[in-house]
PDB file of N, CA and C in Angstrom:
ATOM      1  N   UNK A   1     128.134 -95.378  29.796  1.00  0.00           N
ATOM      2  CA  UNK A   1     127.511 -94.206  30.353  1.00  0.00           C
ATOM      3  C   UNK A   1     126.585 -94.641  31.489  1.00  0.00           C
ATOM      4  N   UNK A   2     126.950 -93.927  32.308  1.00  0.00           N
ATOM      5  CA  UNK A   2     126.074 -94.488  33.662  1.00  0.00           C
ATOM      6  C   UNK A   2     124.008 -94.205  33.704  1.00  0.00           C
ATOM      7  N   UNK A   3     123.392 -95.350  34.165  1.00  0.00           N
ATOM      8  CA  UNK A   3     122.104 -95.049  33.197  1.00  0.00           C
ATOM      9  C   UNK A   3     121.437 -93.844  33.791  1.00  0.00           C
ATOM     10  N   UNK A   4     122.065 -93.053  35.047  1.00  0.00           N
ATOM     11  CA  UNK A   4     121.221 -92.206  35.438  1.00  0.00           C
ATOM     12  C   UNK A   4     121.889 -90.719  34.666  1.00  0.00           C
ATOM     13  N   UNK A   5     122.688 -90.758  33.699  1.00  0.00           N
ATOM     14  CA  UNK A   5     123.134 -89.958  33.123  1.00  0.00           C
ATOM     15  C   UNK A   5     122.171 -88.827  32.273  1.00  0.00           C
ATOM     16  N   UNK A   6     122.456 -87.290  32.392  1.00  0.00           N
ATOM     17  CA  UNK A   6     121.279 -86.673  31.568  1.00  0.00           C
ATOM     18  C   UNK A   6     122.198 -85.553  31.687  1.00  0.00           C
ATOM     19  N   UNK A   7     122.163 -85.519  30.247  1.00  0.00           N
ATOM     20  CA  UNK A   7     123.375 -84.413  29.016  1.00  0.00           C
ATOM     21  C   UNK A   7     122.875 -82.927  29.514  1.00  0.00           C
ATOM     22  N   UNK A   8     121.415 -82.828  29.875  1.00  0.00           N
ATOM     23  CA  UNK A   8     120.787 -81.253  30.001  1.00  0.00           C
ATOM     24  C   UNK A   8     121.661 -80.880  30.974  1.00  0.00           C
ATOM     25  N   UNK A   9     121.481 -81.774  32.271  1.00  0.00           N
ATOM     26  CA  UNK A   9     122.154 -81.163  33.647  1.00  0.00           C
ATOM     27  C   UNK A   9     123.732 -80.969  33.412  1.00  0.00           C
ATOM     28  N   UNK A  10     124.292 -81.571  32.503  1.00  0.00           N
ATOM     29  CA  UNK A  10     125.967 -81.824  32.085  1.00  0.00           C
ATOM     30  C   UNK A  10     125.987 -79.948  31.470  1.00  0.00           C
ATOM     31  N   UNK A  11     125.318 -79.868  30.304  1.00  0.00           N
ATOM     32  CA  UNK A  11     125.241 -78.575  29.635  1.00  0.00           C
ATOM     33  C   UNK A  11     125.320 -77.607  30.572  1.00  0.00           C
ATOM     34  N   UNK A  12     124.583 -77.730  32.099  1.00  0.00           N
ATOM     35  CA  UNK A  12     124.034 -76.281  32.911  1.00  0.00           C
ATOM     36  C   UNK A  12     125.119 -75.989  33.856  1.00  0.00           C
ATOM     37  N   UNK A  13     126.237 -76.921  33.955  1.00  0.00           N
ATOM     38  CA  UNK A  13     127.579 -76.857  34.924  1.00  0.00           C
ATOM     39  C   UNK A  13     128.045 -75.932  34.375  1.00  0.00           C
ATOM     40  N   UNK A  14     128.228 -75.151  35.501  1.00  0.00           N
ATOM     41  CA  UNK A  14     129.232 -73.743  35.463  1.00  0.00           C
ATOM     42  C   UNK A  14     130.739 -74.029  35.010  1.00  0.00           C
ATOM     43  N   UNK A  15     131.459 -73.228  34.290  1.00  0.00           N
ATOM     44  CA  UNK A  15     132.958 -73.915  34.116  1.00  0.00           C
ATOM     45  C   UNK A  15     133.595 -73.317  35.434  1.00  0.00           C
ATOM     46  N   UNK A  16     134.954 -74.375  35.658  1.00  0.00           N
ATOM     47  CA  UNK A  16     135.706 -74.519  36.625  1.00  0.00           C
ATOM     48  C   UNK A  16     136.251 -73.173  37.096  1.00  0.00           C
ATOM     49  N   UNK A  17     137.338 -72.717  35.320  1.00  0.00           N
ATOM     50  CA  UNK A  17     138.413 -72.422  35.411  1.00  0.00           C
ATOM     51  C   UNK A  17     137.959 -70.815  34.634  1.00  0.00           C
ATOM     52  N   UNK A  18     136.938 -70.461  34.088  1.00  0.00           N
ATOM     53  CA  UNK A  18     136.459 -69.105  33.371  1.00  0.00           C
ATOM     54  C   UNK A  18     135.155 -68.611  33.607  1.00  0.00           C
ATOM     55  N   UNK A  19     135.396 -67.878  34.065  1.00  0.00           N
ATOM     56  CA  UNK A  19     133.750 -67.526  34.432  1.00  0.00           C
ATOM     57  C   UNK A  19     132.726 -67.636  33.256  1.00  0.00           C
ATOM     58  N   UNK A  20     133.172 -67.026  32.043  1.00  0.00           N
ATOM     59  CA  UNK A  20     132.390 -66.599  30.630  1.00  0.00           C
ATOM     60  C   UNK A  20     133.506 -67.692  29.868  1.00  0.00           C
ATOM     61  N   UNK A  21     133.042 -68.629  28.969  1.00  0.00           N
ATOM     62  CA  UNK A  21     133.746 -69.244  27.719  1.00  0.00           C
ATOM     63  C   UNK A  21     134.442 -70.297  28.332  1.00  0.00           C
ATOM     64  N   UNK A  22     134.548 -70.894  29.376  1.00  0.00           N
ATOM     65  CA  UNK A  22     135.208 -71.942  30.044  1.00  0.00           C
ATOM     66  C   UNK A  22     134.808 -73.261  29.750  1.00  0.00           C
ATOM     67  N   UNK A  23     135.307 -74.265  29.082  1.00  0.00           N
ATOM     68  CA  UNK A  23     134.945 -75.489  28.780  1.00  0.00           C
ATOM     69  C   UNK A  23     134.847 -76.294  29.980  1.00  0.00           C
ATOM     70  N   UNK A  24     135.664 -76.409  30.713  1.00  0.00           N
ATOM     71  CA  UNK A  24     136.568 -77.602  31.508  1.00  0.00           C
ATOM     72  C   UNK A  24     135.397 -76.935  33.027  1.00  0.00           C
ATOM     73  N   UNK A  25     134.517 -78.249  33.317  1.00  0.00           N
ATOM     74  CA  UNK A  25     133.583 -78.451  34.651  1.00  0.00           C
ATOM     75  C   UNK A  25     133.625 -79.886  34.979  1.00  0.00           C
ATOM     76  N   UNK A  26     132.999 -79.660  36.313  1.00  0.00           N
ATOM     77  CA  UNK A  26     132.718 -80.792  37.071  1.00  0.00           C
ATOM     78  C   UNK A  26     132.150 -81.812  36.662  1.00  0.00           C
ATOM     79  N   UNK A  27     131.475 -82.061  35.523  1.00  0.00           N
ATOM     80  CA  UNK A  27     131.482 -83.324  34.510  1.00  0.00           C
ATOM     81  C   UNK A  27     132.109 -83.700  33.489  1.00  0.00           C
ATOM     82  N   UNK A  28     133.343 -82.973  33.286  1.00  0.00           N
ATOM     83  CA  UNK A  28     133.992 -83.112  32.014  1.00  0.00           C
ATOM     84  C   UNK A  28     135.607 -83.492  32.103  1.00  0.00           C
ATOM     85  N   UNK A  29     135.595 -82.914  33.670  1.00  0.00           N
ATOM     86  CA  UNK A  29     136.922 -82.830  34.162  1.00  0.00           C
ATOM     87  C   UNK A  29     137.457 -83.926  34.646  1.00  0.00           C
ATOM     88  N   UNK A  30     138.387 -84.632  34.017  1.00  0.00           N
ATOM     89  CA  UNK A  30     139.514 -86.055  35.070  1.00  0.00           C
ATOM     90  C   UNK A  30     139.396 -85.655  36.197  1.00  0.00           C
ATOM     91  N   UNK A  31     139.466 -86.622  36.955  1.00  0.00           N
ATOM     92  CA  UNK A  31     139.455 -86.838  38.371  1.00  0.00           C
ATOM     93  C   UNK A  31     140.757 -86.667  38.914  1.00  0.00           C
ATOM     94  N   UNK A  32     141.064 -86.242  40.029  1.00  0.00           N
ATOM     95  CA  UNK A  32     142.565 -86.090  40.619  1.00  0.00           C
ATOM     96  C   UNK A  32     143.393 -87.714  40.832  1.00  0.00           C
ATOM     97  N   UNK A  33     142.905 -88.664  40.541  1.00  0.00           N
ATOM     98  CA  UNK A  33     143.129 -90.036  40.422  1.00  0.00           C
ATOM     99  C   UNK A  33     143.428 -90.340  39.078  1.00  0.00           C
ATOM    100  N   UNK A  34     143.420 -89.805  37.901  1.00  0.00           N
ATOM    101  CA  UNK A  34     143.332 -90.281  36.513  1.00  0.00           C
ATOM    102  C   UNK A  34     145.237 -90.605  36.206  1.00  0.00           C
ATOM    103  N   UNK A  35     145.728 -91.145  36.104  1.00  0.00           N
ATOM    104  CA  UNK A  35     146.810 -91.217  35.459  1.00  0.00           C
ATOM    105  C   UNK A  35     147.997 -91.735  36.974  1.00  0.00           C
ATOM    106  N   UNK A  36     149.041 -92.974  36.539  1.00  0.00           N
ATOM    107  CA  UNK A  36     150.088 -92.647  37.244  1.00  0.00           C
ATOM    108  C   UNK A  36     151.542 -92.766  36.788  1.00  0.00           C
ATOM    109  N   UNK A  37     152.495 -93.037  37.290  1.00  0.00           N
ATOM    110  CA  UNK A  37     153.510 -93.087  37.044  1.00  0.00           C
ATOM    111  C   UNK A  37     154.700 -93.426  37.718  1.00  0.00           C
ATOM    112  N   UNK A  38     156.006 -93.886  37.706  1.00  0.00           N
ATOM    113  CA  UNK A  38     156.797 -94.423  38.842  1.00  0.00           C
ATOM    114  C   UNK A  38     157.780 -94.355  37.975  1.00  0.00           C
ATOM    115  N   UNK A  39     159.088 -93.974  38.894  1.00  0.00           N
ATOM    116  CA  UNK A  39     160.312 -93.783  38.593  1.00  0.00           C
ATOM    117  C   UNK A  39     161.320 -94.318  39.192  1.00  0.00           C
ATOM    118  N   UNK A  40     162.540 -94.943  38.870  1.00  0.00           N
ATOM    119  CA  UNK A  40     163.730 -95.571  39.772  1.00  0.00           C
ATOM    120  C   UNK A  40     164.504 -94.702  39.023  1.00  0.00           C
ATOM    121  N   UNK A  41     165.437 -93.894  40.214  1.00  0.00           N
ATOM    122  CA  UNK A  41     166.380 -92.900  39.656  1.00  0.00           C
ATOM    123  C   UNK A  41     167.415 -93.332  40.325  1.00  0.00           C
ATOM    124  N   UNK A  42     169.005 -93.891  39.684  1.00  0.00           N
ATOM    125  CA  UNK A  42     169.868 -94.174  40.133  1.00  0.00           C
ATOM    126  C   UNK A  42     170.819 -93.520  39.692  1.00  0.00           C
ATOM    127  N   UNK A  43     172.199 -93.376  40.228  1.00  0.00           N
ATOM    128  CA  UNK A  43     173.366 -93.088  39.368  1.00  0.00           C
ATOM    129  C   UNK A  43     173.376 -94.197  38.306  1.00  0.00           C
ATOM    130  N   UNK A  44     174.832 -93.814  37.030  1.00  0.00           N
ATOM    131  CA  UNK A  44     174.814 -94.706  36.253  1.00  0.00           C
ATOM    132  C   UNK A  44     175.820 -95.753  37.246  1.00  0.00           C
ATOM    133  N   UNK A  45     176.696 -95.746  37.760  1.00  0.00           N
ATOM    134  CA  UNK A  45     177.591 -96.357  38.754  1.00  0.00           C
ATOM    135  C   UNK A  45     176.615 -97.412  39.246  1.00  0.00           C
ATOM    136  N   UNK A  46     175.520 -97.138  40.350  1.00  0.00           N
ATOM    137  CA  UNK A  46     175.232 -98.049  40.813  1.00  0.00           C
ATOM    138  C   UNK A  46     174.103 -98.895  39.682  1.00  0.00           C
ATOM    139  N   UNK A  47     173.755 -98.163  38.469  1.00  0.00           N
ATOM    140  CA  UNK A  47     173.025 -99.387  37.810  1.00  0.00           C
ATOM    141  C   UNK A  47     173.825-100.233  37.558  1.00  0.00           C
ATOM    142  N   UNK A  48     175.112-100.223  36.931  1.00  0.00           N
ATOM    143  CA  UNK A  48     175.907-101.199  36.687  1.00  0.00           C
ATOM    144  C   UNK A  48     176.974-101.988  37.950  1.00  0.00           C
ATOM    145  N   UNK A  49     176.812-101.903  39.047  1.00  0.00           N
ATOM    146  CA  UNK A  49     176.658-102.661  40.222  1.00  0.00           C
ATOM    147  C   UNK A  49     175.546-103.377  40.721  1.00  0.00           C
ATOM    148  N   UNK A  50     174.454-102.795  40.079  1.00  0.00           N
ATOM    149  CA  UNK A  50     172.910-103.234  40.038  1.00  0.00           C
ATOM    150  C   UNK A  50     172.681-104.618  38.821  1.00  0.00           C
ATOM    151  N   UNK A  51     173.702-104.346  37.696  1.00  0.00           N
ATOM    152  CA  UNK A  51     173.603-104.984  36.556  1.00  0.00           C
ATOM    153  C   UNK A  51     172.469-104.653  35.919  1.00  0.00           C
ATOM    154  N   UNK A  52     171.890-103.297  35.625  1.00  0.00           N
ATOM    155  CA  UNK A  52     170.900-103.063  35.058  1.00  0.00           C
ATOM    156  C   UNK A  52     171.584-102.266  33.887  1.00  0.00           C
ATOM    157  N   UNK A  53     170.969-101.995  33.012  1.00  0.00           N
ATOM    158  CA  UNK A  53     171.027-101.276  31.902  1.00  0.00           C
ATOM    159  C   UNK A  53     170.732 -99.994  31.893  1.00  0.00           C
ATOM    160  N   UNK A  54     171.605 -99.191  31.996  1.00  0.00           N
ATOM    161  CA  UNK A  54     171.170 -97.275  32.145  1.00  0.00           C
ATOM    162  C   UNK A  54     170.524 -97.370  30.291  1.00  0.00           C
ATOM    163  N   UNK A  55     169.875 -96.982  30.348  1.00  0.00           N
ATOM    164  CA  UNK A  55     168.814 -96.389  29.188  1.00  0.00           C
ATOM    165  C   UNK A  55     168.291 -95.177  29.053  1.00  0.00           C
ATOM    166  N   UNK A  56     168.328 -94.311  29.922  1.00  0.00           N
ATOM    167  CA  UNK A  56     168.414 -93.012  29.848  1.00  0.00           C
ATOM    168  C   UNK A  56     169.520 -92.166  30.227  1.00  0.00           C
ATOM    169  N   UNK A  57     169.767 -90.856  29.887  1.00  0.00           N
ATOM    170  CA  UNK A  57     170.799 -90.017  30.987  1.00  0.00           C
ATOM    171  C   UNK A  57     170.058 -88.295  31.037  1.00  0.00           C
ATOM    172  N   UNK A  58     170.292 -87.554  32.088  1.00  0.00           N
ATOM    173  CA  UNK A  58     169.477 -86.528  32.508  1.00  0.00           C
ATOM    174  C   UNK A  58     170.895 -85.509  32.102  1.00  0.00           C
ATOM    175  N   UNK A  59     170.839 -84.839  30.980  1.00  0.00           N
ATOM    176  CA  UNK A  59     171.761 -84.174  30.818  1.00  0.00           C
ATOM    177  C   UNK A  59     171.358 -82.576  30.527  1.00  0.00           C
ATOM    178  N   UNK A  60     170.349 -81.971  31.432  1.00  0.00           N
ATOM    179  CA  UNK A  60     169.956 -80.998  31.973  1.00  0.00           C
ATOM    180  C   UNK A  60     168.627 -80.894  32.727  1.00  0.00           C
ATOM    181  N   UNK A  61     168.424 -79.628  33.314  1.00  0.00           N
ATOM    182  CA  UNK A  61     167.394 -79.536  33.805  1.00  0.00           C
ATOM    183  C   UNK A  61     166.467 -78.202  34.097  1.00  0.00           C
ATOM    184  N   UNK A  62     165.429 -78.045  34.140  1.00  0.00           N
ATOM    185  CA  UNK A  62     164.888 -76.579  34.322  1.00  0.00           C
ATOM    186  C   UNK A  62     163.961 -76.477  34.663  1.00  0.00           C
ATOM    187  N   UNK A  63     163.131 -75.449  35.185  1.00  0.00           N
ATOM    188  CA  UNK A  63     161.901 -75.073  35.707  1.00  0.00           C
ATOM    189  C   UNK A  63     161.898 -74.034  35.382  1.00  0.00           C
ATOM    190  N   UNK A  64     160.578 -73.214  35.331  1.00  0.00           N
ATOM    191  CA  UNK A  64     159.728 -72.539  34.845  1.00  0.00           C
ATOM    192  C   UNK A  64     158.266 -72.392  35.227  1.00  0.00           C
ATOM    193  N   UNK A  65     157.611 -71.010  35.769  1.00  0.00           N
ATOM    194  CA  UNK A  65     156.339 -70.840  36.374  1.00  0.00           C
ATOM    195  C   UNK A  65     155.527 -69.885  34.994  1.00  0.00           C
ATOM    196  N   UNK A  66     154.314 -70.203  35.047  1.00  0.00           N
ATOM    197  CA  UNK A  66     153.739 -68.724  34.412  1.00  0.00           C
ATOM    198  C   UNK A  66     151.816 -68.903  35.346  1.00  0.00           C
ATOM    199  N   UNK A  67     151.335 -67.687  35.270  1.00  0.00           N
ATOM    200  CA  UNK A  67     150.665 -67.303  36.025  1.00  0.00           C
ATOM    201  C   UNK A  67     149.422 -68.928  35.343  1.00  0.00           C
ATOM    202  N   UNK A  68     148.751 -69.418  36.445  1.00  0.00           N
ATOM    203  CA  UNK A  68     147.810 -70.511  36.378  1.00  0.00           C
ATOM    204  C   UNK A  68     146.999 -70.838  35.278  1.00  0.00           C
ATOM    205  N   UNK A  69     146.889 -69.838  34.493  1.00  0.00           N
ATOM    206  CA  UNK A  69     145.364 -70.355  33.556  1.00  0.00           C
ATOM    207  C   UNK A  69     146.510 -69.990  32.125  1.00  0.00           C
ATOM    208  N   UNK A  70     147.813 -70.209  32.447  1.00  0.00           N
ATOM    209  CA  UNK A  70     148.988 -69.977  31.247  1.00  0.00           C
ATOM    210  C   UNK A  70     149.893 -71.191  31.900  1.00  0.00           C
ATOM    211  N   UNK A  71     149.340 -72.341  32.572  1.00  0.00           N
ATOM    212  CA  UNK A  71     150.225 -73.513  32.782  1.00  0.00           C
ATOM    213  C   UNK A  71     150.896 -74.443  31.883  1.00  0.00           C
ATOM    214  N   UNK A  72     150.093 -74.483  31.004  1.00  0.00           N
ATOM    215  CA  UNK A  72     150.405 -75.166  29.328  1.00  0.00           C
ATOM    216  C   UNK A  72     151.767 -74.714  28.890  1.00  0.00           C
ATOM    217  N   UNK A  73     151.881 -73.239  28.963  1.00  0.00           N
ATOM    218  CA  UNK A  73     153.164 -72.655  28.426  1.00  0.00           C
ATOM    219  C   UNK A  73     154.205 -72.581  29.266  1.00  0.00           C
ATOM    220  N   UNK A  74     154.694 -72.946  30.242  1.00  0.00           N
ATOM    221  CA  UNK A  74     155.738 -73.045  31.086  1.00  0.00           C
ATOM    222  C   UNK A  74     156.730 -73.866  30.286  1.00  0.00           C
ATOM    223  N   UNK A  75     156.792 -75.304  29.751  1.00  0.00           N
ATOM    224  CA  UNK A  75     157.766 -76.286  29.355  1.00  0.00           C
ATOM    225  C   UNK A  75     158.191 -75.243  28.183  1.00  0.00           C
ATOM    226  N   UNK A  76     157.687 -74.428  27.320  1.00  0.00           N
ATOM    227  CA  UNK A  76     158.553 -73.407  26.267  1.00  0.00           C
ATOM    228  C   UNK A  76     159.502 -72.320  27.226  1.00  0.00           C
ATOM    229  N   UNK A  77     159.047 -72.311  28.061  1.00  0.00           N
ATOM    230  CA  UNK A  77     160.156 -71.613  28.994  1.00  0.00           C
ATOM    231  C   UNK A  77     161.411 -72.005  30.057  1.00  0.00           C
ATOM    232  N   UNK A  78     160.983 -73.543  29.796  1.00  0.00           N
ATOM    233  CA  UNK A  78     161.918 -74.343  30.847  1.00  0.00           C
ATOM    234  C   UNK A  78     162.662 -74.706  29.682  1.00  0.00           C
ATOM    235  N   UNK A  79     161.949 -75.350  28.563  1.00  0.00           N
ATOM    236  CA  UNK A  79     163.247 -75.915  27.595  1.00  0.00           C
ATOM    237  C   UNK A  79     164.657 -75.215  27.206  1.00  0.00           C
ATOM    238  N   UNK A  80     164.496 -73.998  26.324  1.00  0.00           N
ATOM    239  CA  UNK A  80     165.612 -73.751  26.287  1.00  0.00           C
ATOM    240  C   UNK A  80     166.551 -73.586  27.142  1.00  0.00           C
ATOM    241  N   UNK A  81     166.241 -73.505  28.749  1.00  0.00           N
ATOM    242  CA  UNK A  81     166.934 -73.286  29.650  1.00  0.00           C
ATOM    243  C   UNK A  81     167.714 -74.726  29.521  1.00  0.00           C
ATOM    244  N   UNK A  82     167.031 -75.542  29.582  1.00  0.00           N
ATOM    245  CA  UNK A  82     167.677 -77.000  30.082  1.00  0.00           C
ATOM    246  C   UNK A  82     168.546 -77.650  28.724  1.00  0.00           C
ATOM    247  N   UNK A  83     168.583 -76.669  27.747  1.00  0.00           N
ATOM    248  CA  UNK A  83     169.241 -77.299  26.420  1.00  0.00           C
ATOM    249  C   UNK A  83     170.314 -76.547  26.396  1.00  0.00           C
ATOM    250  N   UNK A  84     170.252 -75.269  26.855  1.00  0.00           N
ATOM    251  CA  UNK A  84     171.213 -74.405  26.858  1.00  0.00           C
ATOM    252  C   UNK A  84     172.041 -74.159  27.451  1.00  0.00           C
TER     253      UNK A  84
END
């Protein structure tokens, strides 16, 4: 904890995302830097010209929107699409 840290001023941050009952503020919130990730997407053809090992296969796909502060629930609306 950084030593100039003080919990009162943390408590008095307005939330981000709700005007009334909103948890998620500017001290609580990940940074747009938190997390990454990297992908090599090939056919299976050229992995095995590659001599690599296909270990996955993408055997559908889907998207799905719902209005912003209901972002959580989108993947229940993309799944069955992409299974079905």
């Amino acid at each position: 904890m950084p030593a100039n840290f003080d919990a009162a001023k943390l408590r008095k941050l307005r939330p981000s995302f709700k005007e009334t009952g909103g948890s998620v503020t500017a001290g609580n919130a990940s940074s747009i830097s938190d997390g990454a990730a990297a992908l090599v997407l090939v056919s299976g053809e050229k992995a095995l010209k590659l001599g690599l090992q296909v270990i996955a296969k993408i055997s559908g796909y889907a998207d799905a929107a719902q209005e912003p502060e209901l972002f959580t629930t989108a993947p229940a609306l993309a799944i069955p699409k992409a299974i079905g």
